[in-house]
Protein backbone atom coordinates (compact mmCIF):
# COMPACT_ATOMS: atom_id res chain seq x y z
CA UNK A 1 -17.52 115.86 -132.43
CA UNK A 2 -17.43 113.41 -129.49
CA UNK A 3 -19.87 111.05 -132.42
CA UNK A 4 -16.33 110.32 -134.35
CA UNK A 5 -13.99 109.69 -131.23
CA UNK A 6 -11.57 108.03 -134.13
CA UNK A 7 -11.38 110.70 -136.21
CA UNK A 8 -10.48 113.55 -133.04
CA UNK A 9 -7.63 111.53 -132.68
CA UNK A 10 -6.86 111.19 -136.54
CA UNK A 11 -6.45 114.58 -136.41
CA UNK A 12 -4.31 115.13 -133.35
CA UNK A 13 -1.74 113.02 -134.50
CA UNK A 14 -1.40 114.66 -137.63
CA UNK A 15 1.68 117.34 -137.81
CA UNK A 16 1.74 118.07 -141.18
CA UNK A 17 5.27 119.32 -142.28
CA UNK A 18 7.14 122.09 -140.63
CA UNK A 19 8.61 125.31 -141.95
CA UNK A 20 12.12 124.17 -140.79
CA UNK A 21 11.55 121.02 -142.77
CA UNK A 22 10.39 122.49 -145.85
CA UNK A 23 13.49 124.70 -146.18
CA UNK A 24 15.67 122.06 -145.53
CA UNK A 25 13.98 120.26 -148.36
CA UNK A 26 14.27 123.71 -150.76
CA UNK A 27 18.11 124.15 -149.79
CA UNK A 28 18.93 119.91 -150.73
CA UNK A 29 17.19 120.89 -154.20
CA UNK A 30 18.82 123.78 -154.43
CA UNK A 31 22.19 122.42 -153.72
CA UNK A 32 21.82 119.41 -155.95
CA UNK A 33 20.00 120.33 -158.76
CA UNK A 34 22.40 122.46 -160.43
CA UNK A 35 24.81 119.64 -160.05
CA UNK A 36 22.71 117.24 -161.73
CA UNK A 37 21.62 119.58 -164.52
CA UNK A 38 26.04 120.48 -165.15
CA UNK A 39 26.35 116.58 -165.41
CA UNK A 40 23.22 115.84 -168.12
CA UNK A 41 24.72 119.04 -169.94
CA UNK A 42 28.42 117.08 -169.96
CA UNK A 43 26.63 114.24 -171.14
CA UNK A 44 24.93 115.66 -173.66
CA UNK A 45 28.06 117.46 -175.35
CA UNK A 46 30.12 114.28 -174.83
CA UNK A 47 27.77 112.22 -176.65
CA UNK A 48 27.40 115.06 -179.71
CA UNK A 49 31.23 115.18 -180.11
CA UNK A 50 31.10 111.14 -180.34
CA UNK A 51 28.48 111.13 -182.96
CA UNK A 52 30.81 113.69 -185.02
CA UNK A 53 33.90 111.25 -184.77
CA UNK A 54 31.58 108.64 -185.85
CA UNK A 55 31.02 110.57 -189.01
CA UNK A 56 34.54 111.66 -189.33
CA UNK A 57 35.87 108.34 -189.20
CA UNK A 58 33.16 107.40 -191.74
CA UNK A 59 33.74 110.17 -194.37
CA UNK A 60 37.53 109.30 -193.88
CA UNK A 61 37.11 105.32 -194.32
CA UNK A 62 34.52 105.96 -197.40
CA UNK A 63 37.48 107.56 -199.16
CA UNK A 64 39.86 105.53 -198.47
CA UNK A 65 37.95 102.64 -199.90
CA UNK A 66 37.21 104.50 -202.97
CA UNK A 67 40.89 105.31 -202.94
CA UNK A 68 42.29 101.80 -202.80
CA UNK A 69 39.30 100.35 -205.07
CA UNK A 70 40.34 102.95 -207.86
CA UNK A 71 44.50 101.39 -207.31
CA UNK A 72 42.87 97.83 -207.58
CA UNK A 73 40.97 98.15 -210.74
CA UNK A 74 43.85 100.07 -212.61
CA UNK A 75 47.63 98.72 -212.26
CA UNK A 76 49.00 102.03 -213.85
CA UNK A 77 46.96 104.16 -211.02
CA UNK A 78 50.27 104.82 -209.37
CA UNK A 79 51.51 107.25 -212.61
CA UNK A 80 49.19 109.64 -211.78
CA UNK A 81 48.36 109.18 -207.81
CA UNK A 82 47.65 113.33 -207.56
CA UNK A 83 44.31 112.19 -209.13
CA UNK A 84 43.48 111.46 -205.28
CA UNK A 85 44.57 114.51 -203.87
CA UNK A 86 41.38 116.58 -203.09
CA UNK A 87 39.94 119.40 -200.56
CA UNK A 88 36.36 119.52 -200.11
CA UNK A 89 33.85 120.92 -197.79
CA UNK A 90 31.18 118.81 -196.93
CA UNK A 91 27.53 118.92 -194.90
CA UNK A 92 27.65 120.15 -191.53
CA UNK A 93 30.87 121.53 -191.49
CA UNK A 94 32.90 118.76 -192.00
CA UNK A 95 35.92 119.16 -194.17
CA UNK A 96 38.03 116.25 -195.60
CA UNK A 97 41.49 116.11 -197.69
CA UNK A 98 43.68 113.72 -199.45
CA UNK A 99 47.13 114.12 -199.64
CA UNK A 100 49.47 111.97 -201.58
CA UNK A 101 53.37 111.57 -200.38
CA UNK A 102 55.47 109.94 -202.64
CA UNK A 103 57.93 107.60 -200.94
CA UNK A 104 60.98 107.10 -203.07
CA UNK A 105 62.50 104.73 -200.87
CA UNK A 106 60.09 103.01 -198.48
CA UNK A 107 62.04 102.21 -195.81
CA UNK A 108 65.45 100.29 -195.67
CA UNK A 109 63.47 97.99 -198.41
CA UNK A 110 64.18 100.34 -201.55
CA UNK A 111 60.52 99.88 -202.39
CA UNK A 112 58.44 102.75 -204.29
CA UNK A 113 55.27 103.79 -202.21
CA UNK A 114 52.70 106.13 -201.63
CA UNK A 115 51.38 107.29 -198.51
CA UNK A 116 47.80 108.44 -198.56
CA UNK A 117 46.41 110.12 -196.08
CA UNK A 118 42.47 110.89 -195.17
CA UNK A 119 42.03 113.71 -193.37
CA UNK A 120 37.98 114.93 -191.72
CA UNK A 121 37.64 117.69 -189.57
CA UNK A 122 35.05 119.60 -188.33
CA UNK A 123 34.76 123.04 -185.84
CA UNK A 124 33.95 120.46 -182.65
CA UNK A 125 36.40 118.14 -183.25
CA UNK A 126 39.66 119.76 -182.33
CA UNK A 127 42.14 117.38 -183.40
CA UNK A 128 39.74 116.06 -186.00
CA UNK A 129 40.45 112.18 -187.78
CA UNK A 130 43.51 111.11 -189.78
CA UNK A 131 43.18 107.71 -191.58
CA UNK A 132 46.87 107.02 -193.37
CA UNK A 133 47.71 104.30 -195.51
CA UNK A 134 50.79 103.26 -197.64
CA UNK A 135 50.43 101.58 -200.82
CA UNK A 136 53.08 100.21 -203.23
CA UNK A 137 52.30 99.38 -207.28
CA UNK A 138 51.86 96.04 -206.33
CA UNK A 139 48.89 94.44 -205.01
């Protein structure tokens, strides 16, 4: 060995890693991996439960459009406004309804109105999405 003086020393200086150190290293993962893994688990339900209000509020602004377009292409629409009242169940659990309130007196204005209201929800959306709207038989 005295032919590779260099690599004698290599060697000596050379410690490698400890036991101590390699449980201290076990114990940091230990400690914050289950933290990290809770947080990427939060994550992941808070962005599913956006994507479902995205779709609510989509199935609920879909009908309202189809709602107002019917009141805009017929002026008598008003005569039979229950024609928008529905319940239906829809793909992946979503549920929406229409309800129509007739408004007799709208107000301190003695207008005749409707109040329409879309309503989407779904079994992870607790509150779930309510899109109202008032409408008169004027346009």
């Amino acid at each position: 060995m005295s032919a590779l003086p260099g690599l004698q020393k290599f060697w000596k200086d050379e410690q490698g890693v400890t036991l101590i150190e390699l449980t201290i290293v076990i114990i940091l993962i230990g400690v914050a991996l289950p933290s990290i893994l809770s947080m990427m688990g939060l994550v992941t339900v808070h962005s599913a439960r956006n994507g479902i209000m995205e779709e609510a509020v989509a199935l609920a602004e879909s009908q309202m459009e189809q709602i107002i377009g019917k009141k805009e292409a017929l002026w008598s629409w008003y005569k039979s406004s229950g024609q928008f009242e529905t319940t239906e169940s829809l793909d992946d659990g979503f549920q929406r309804s229409v309800t129509v309130t007739h408004l007799s007196d709208w107000g301190d204005s003695g207008l005749e109105g409707w109040e329409v209201e879309v309503a989407v929800t779904h079994p992870l959306l607790p509150n779930g999405y309510r899109l109202v709207v008032r409408l008169t038989k004027y346009h």
